[in-house]
PDB file of N, CA and C in Angstrom:
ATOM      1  N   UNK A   1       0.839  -1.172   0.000  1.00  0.00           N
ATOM      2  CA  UNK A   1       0.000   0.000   0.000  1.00  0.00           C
ATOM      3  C   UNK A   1       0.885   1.236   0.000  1.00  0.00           C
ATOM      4  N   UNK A   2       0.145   2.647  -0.701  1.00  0.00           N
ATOM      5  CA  UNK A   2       0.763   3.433  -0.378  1.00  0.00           C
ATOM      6  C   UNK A   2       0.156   4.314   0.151  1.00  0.00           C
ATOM      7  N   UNK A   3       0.710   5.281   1.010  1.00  0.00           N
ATOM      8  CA  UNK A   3      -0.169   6.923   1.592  1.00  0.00           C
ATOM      9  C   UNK A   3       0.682   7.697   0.802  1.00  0.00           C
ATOM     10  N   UNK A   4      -0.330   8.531   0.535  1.00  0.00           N
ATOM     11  CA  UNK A   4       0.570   9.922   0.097  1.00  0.00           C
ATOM     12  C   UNK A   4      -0.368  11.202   0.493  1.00  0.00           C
ATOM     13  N   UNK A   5       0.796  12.495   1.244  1.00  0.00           N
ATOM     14  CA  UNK A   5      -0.060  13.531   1.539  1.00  0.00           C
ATOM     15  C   UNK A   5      -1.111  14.301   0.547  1.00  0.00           C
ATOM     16  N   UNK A   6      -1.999  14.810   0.690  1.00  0.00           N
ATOM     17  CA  UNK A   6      -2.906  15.202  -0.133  1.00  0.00           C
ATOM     18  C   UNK A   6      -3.330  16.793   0.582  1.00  0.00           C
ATOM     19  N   UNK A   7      -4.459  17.061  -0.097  1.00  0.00           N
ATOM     20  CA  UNK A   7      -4.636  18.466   0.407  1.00  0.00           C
ATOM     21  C   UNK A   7      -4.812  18.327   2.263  1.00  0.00           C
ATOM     22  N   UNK A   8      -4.656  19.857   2.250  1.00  0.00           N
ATOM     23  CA  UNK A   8      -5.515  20.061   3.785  1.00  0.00           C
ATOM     24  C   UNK A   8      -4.842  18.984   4.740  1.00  0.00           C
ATOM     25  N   UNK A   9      -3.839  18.308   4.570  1.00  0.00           N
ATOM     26  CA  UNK A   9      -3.319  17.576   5.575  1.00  0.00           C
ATOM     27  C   UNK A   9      -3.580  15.753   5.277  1.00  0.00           C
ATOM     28  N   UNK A  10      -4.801  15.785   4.419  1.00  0.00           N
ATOM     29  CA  UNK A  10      -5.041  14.132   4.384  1.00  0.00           C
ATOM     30  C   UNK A  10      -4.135  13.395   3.414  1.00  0.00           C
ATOM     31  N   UNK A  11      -4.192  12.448   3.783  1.00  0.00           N
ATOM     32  CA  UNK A  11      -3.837  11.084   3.016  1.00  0.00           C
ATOM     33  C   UNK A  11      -4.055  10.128   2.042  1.00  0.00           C
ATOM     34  N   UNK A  12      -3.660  10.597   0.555  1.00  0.00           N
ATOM     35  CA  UNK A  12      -4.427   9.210  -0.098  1.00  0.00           C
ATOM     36  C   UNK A  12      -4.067   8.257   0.055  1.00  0.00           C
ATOM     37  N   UNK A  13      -4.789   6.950  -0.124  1.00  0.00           N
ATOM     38  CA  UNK A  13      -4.387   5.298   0.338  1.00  0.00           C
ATOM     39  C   UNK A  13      -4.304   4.850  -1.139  1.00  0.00           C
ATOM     40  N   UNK A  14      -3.308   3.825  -1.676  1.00  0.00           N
ATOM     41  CA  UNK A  14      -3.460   2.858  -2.085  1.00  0.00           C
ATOM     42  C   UNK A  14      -2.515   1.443  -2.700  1.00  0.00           C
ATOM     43  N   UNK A  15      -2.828   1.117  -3.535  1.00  0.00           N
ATOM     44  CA  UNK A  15      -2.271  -0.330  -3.617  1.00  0.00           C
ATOM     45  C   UNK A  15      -0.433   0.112  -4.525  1.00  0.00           C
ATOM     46  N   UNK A  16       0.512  -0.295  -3.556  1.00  0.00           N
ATOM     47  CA  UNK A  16       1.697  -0.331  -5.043  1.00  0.00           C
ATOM     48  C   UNK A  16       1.535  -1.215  -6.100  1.00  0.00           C
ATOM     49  N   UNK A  17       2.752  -1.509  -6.644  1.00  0.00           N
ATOM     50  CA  UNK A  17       3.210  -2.436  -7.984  1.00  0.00           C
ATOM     51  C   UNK A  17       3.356  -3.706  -7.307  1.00  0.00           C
ATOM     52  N   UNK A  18       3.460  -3.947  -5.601  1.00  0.00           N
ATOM     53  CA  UNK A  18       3.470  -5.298  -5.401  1.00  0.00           C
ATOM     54  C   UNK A  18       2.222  -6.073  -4.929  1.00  0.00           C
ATOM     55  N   UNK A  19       1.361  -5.624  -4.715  1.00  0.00           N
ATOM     56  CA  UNK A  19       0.278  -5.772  -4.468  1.00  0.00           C
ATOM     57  C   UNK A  19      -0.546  -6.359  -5.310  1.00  0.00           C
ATOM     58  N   UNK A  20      -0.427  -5.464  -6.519  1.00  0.00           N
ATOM     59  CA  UNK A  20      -0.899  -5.119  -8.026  1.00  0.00           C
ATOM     60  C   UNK A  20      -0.507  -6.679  -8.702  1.00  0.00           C
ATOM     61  N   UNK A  21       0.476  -6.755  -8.630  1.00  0.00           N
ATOM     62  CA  UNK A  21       1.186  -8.110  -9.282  1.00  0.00           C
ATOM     63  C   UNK A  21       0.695  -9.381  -9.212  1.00  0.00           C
ATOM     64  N   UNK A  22      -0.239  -9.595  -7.839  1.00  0.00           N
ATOM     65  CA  UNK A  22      -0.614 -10.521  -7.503  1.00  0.00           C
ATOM     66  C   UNK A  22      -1.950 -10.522  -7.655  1.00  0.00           C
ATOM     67  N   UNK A  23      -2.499  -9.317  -8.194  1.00  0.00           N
ATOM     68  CA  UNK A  23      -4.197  -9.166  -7.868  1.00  0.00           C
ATOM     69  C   UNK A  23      -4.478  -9.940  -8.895  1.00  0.00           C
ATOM     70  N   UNK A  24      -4.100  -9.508 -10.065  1.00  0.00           N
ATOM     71  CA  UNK A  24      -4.622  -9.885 -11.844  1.00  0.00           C
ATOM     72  C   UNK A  24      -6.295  -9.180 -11.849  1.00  0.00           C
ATOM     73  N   UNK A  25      -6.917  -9.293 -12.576  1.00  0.00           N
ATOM     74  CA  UNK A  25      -7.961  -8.425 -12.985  1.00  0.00           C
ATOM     75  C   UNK A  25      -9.200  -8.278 -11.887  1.00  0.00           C
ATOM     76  N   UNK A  26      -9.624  -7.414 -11.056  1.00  0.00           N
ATOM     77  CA  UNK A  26      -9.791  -7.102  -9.971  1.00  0.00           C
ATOM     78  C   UNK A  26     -11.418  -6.597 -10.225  1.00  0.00           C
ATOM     79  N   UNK A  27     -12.331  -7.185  -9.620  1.00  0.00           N
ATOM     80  CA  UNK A  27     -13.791  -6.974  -9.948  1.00  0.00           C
ATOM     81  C   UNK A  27     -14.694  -6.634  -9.025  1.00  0.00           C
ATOM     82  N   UNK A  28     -14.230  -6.264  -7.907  1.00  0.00           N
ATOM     83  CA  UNK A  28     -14.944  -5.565  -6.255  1.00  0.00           C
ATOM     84  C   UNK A  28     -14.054  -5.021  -5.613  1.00  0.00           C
ATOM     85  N   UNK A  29     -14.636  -3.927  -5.009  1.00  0.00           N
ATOM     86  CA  UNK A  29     -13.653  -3.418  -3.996  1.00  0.00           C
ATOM     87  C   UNK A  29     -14.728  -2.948  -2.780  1.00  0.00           C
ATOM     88  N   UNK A  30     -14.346  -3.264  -1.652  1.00  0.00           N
ATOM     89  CA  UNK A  30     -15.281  -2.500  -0.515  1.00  0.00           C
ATOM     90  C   UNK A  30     -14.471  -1.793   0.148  1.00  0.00           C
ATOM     91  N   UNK A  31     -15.378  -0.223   0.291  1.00  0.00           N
ATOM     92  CA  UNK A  31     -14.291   0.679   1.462  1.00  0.00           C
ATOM     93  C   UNK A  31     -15.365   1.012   2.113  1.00  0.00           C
ATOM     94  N   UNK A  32     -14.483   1.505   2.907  1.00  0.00           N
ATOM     95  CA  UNK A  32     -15.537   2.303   4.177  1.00  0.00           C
ATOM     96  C   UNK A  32     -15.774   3.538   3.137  1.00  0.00           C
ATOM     97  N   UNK A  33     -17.204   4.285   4.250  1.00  0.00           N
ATOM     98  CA  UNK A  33     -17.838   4.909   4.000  1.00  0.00           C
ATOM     99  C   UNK A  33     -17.125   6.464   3.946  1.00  0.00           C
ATOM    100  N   UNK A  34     -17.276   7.356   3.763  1.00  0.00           N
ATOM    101  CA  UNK A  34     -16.913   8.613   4.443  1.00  0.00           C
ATOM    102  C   UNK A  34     -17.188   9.253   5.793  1.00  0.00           C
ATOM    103  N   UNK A  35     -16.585   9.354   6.803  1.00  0.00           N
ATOM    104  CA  UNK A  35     -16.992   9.965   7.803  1.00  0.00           C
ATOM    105  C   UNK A  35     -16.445   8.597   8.739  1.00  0.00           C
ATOM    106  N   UNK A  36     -15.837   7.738   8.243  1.00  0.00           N
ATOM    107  CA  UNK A  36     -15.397   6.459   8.672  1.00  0.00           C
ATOM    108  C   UNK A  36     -14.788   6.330   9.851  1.00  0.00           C
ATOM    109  N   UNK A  37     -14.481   5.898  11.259  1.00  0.00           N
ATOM    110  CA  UNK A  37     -12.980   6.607  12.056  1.00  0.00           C
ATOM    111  C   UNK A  37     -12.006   4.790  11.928  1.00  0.00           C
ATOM    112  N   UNK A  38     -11.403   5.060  11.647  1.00  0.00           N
ATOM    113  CA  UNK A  38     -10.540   4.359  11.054  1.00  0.00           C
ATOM    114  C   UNK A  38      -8.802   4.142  11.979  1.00  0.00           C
ATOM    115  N   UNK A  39      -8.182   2.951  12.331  1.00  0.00           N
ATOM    116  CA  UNK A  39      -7.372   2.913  12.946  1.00  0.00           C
ATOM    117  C   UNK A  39      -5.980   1.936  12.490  1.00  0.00           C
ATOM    118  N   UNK A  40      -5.016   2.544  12.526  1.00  0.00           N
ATOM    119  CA  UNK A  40      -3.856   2.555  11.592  1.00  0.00           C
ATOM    120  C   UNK A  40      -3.627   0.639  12.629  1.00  0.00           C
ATOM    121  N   UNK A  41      -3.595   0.070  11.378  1.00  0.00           N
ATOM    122  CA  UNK A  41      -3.482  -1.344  11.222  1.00  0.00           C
ATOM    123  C   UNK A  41      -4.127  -2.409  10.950  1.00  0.00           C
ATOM    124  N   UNK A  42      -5.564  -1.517  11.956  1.00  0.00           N
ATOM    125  CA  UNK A  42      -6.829  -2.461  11.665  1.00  0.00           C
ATOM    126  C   UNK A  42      -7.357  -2.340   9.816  1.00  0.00           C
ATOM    127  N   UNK A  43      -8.163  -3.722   9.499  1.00  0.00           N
ATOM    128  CA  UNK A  43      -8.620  -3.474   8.529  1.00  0.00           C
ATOM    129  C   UNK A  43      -9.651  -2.776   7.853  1.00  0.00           C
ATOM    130  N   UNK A  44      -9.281  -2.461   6.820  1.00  0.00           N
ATOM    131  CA  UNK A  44     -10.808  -1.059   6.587  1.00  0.00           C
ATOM    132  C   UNK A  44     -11.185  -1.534   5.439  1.00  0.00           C
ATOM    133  N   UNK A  45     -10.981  -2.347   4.693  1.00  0.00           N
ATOM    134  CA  UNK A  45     -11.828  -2.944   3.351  1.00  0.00           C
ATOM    135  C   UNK A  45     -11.571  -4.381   2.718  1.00  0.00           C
ATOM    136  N   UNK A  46     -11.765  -4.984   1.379  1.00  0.00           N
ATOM    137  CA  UNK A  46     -11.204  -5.829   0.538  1.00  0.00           C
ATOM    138  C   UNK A  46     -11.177  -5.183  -1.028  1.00  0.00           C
ATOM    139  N   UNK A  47     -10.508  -5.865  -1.454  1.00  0.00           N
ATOM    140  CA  UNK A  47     -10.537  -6.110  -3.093  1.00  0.00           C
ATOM    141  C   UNK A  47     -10.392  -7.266  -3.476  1.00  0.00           C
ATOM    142  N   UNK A  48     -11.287  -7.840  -4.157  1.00  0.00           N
ATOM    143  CA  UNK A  48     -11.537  -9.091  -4.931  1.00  0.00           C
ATOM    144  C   UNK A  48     -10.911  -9.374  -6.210  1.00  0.00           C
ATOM    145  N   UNK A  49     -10.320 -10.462  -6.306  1.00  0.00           N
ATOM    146  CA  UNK A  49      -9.820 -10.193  -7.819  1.00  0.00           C
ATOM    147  C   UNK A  49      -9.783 -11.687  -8.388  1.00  0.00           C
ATOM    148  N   UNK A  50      -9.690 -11.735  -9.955  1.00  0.00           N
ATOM    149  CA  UNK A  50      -9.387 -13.212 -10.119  1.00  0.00           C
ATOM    150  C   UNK A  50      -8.639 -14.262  -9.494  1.00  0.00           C
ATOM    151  N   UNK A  51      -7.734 -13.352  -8.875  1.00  0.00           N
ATOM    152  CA  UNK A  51      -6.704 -14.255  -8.201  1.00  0.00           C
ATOM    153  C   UNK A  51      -6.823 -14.858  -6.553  1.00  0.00           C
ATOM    154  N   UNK A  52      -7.445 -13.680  -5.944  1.00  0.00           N
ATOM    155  CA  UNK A  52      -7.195 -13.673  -4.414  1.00  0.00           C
ATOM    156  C   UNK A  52      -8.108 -12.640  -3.809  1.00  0.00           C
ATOM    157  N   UNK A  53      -7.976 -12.466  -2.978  1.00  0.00           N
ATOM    158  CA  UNK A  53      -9.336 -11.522  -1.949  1.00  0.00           C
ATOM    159  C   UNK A  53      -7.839 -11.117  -0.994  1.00  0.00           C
ATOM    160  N   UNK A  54      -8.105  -9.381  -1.118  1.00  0.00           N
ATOM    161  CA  UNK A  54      -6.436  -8.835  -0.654  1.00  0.00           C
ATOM    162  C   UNK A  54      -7.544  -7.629   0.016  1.00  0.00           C
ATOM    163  N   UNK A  55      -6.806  -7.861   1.458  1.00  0.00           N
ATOM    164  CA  UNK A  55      -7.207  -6.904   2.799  1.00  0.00           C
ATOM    165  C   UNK A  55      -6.824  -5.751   2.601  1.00  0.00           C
ATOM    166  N   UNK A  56      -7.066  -4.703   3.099  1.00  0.00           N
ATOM    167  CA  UNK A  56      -7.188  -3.282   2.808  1.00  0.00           C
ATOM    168  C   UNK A  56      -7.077  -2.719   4.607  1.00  0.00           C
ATOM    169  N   UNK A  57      -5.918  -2.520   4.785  1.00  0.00           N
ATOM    170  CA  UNK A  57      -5.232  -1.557   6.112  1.00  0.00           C
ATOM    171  C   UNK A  57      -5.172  -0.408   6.083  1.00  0.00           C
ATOM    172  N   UNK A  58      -5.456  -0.039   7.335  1.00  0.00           N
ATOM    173  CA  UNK A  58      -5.500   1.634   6.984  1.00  0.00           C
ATOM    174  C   UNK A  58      -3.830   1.804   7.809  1.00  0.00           C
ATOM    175  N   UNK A  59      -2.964   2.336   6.645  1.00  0.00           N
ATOM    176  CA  UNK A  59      -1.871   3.254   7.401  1.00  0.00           C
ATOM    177  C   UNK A  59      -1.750   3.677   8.580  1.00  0.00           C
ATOM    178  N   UNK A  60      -2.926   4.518   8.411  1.00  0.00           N
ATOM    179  CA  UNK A  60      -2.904   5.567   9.568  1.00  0.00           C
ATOM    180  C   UNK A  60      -4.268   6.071  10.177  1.00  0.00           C
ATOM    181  N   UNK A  61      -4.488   6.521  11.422  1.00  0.00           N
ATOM    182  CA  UNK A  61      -5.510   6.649  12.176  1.00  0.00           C
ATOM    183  C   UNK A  61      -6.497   7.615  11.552  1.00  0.00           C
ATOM    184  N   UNK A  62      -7.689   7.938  11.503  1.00  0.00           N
ATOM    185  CA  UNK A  62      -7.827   8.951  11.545  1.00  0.00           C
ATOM    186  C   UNK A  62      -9.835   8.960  10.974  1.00  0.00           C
ATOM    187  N   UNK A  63     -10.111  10.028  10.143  1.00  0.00           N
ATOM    188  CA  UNK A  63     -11.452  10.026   9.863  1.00  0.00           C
ATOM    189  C   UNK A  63     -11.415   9.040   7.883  1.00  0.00           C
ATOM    190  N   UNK A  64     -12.183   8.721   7.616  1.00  0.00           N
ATOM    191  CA  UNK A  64     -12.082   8.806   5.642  1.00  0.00           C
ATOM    192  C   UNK A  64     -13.096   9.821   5.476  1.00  0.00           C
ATOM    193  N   UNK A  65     -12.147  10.776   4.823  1.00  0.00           N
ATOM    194  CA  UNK A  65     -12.740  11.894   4.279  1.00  0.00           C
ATOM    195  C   UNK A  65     -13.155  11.566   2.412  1.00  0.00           C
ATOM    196  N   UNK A  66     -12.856  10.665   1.800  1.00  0.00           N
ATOM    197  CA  UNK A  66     -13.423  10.706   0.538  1.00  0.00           C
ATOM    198  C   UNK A  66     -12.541   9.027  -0.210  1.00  0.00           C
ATOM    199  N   UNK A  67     -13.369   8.650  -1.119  1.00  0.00           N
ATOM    200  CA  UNK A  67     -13.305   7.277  -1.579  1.00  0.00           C
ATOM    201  C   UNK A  67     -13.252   7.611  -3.223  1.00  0.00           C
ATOM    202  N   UNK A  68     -12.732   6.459  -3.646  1.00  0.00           N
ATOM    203  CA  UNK A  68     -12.663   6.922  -5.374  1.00  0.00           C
ATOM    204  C   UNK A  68     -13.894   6.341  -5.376  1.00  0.00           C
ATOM    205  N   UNK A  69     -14.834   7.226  -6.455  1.00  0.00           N
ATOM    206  CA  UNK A  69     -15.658   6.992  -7.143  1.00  0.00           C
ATOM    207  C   UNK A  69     -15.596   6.251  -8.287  1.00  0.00           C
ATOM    208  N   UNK A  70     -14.559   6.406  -9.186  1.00  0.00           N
ATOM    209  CA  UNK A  70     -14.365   5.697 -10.413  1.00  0.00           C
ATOM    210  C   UNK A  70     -14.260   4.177 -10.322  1.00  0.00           C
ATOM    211  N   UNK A  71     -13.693   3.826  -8.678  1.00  0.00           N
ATOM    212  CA  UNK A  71     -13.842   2.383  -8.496  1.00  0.00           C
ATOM    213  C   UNK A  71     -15.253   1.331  -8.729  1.00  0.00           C
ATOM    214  N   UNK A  72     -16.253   1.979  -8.395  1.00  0.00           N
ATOM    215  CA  UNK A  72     -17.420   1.504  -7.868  1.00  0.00           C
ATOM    216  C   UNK A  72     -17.813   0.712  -9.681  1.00  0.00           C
ATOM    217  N   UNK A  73     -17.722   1.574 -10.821  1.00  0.00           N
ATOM    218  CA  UNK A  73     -17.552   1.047 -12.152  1.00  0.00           C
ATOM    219  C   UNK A  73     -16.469   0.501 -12.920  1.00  0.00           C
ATOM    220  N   UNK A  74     -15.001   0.986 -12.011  1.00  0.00           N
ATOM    221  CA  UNK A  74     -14.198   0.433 -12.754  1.00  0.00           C
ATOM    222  C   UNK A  74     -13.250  -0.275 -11.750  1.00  0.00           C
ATOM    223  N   UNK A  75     -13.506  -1.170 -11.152  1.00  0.00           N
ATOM    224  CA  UNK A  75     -12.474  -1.815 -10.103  1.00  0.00           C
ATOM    225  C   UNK A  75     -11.065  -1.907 -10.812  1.00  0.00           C
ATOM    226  N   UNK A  76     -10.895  -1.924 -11.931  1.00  0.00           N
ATOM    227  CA  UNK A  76      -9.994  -2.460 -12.404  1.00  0.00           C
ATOM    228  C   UNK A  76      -8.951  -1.656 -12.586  1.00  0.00           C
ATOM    229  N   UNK A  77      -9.576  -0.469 -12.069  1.00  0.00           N
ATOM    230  CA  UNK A  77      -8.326   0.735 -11.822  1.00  0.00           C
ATOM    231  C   UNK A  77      -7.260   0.925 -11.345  1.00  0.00           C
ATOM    232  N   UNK A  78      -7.599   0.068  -9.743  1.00  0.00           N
ATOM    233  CA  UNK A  78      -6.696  -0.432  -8.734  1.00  0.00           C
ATOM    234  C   UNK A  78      -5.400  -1.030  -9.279  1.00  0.00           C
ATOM    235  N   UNK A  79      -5.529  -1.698 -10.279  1.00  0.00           N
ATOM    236  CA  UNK A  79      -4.112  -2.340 -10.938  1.00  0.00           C
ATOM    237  C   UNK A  79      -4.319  -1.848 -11.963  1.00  0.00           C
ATOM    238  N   UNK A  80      -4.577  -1.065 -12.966  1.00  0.00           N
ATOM    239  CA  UNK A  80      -4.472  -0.647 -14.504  1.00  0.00           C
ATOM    240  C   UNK A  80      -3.555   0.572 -14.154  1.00  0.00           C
ATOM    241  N   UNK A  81      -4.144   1.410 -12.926  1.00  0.00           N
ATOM    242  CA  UNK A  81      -3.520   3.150 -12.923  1.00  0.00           C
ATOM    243  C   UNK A  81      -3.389   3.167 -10.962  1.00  0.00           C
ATOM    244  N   UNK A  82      -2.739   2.123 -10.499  1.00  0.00           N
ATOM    245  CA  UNK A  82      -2.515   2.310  -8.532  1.00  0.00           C
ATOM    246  C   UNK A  82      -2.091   4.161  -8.571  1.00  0.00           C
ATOM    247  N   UNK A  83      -1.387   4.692  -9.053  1.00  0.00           N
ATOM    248  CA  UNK A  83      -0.811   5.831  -8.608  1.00  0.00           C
ATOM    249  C   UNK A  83      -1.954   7.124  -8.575  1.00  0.00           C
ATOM    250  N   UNK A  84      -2.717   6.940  -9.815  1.00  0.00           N
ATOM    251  CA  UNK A  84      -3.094   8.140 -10.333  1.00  0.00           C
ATOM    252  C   UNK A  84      -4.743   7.582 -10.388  1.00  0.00           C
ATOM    253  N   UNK A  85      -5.317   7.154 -11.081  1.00  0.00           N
ATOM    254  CA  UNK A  85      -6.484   7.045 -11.107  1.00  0.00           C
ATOM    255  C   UNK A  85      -7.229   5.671 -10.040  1.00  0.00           C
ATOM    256  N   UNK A  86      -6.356   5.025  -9.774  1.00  0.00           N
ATOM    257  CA  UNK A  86      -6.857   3.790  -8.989  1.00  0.00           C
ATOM    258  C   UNK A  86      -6.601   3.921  -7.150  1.00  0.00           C
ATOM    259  N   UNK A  87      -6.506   5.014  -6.776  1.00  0.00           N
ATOM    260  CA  UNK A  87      -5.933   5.328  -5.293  1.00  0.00           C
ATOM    261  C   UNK A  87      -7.590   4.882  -4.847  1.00  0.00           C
ATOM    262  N   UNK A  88      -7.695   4.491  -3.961  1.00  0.00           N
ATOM    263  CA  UNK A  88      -9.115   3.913  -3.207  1.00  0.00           C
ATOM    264  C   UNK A  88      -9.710   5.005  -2.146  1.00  0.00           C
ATOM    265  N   UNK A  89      -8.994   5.739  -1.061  1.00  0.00           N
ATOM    266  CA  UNK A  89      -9.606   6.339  -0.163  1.00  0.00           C
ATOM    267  C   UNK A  89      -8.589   7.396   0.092  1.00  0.00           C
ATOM    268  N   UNK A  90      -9.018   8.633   0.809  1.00  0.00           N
ATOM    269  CA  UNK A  90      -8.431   9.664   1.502  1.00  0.00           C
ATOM    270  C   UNK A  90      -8.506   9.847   3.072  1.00  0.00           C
ATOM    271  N   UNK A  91      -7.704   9.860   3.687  1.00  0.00           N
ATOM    272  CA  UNK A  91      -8.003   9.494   5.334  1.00  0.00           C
ATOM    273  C   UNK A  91      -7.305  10.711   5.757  1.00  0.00           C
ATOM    274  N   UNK A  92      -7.985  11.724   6.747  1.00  0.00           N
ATOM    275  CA  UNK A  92      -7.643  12.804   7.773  1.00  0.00           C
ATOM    276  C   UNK A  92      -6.826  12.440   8.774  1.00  0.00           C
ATOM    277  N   UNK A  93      -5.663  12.114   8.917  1.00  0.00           N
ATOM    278  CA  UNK A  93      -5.005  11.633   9.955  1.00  0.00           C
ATOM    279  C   UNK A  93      -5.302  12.258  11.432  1.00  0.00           C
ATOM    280  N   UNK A  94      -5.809  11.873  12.365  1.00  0.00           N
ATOM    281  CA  UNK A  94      -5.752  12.185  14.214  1.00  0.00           C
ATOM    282  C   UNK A  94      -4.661  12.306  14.861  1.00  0.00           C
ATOM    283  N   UNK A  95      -3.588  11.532  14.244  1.00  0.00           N
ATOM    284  CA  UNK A  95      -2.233  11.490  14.569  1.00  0.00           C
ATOM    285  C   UNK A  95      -1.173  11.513  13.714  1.00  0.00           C
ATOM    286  N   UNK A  96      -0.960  12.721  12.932  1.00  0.00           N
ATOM    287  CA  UNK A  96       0.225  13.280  11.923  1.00  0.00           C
ATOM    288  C   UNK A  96       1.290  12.632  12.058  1.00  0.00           C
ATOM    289  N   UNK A  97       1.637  11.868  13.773  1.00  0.00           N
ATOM    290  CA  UNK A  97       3.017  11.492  14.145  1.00  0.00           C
ATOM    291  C   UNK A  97       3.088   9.760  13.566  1.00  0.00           C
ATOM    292  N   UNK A  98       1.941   9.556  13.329  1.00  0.00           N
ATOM    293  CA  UNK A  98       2.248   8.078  12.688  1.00  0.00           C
ATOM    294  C   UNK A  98       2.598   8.179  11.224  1.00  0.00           C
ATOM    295  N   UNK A  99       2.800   9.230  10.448  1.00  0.00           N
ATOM    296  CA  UNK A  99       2.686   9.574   9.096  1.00  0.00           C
ATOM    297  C   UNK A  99       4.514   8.916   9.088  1.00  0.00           C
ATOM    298  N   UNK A 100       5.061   9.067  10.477  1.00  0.00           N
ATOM    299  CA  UNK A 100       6.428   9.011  10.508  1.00  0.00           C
ATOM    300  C   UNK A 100       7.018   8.029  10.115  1.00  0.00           C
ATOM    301  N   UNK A 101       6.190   6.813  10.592  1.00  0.00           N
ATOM    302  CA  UNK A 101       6.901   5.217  10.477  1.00  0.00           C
ATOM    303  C   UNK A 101       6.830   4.871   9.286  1.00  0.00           C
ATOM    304  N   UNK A 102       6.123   5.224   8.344  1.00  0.00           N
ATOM    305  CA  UNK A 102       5.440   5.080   6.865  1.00  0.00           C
ATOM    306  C   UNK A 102       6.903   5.116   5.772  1.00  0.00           C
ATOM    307  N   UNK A 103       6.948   4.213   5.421  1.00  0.00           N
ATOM    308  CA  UNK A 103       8.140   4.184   4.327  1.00  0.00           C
ATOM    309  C   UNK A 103       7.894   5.465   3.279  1.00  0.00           C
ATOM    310  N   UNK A 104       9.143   6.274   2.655  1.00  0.00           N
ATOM    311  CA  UNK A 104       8.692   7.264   1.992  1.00  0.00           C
ATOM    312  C   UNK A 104       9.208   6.071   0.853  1.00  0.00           C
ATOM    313  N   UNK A 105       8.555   6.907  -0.683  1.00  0.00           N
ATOM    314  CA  UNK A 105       8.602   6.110  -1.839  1.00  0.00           C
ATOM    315  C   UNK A 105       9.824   5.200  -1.728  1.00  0.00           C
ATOM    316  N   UNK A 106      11.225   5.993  -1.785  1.00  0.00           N
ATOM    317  CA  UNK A 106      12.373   5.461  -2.107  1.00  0.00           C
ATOM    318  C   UNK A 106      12.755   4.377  -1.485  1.00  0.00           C
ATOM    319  N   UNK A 107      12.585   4.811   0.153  1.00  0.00           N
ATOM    320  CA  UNK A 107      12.606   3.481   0.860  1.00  0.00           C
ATOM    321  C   UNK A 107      11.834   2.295   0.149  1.00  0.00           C
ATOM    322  N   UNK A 108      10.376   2.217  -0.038  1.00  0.00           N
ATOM    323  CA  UNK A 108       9.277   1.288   0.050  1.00  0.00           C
ATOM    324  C   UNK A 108      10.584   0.389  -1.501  1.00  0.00           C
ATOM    325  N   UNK A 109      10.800   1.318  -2.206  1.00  0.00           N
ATOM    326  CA  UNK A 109      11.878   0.946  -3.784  1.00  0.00           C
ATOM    327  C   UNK A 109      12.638   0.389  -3.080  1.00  0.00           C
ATOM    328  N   UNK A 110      14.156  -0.044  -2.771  1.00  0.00           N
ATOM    329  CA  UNK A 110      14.621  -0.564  -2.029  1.00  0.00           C
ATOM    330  C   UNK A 110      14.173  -1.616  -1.636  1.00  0.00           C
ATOM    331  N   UNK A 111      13.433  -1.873  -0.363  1.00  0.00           N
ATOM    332  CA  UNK A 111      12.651  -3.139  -0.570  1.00  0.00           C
ATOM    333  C   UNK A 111      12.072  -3.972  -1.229  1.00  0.00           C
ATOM    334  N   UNK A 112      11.179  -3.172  -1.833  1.00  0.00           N
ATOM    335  CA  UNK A 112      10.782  -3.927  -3.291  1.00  0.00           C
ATOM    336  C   UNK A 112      10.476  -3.312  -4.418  1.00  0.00           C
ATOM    337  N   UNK A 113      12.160  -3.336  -5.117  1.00  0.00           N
ATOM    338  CA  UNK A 113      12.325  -2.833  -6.695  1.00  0.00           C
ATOM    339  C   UNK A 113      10.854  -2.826  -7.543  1.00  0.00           C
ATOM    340  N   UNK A 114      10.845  -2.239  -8.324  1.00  0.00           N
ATOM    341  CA  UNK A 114       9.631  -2.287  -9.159  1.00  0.00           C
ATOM    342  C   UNK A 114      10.387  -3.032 -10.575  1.00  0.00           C
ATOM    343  N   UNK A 115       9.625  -4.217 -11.337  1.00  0.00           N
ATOM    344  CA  UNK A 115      10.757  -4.497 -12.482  1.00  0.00           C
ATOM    345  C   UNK A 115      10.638  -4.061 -13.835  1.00  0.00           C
ATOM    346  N   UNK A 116       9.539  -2.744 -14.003  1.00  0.00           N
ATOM    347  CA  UNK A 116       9.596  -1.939 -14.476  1.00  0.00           C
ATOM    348  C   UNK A 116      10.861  -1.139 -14.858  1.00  0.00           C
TER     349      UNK A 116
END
């Protein structure tokens, strides 16, 4: 998964290139709602896919302030476009200080190269 800061302080959530790799063509996704309170570890959704049924963690604590819409018709976003059009949820963090432990991109690279 990835977070990345977004406006006003929140967080978008979603799936990297390793995640992605394993989904193969992906046909449900459930998230929480908006207004969600949400707690960094516990689980907050699924995505279904030909391959496997892959859990959905929330990063980080806080409210979900907004969900992709484009998912609900196009699940398949999640692995076609993870960065840009397939991000799943936006979360208001309660605690900015957990934003800390969160691998930044380069790190998360390192661990696991993309073979792109």
């Amino acid at each position: 998964m990835w977070a990345l800061p977004v406006r006003c302080g929140d967080v978008r959530v979603g799936f990297t290139h390793v995640p992605c790799s394993y989904l193969g063509d992906v046909v449900f996704v459930e998230l929480p709602s908006p207004g969600t309170d949400v707690r960094a570890g516990e689980p907050i959704g699924l995505v279904e896919s030909s391959a496997a049924v892959c859990g959905i963690v929330a990063p980080v604590s806080g409210i979900v302030v907004d969900v992709n819409p484009v998912l609900v018709e196009a699940p398949d976003k999640i692995t076609a476009d993870p960065f840009d059009g397939g991000w799943l949820l936006a979360i208001r963090p309660s605690d900015p200080a957990e934003l800390q432990v969160l691998l930044s991109s380069e790190e998360y690279n390192r661990f696991f190269p993309s073979e792109e």
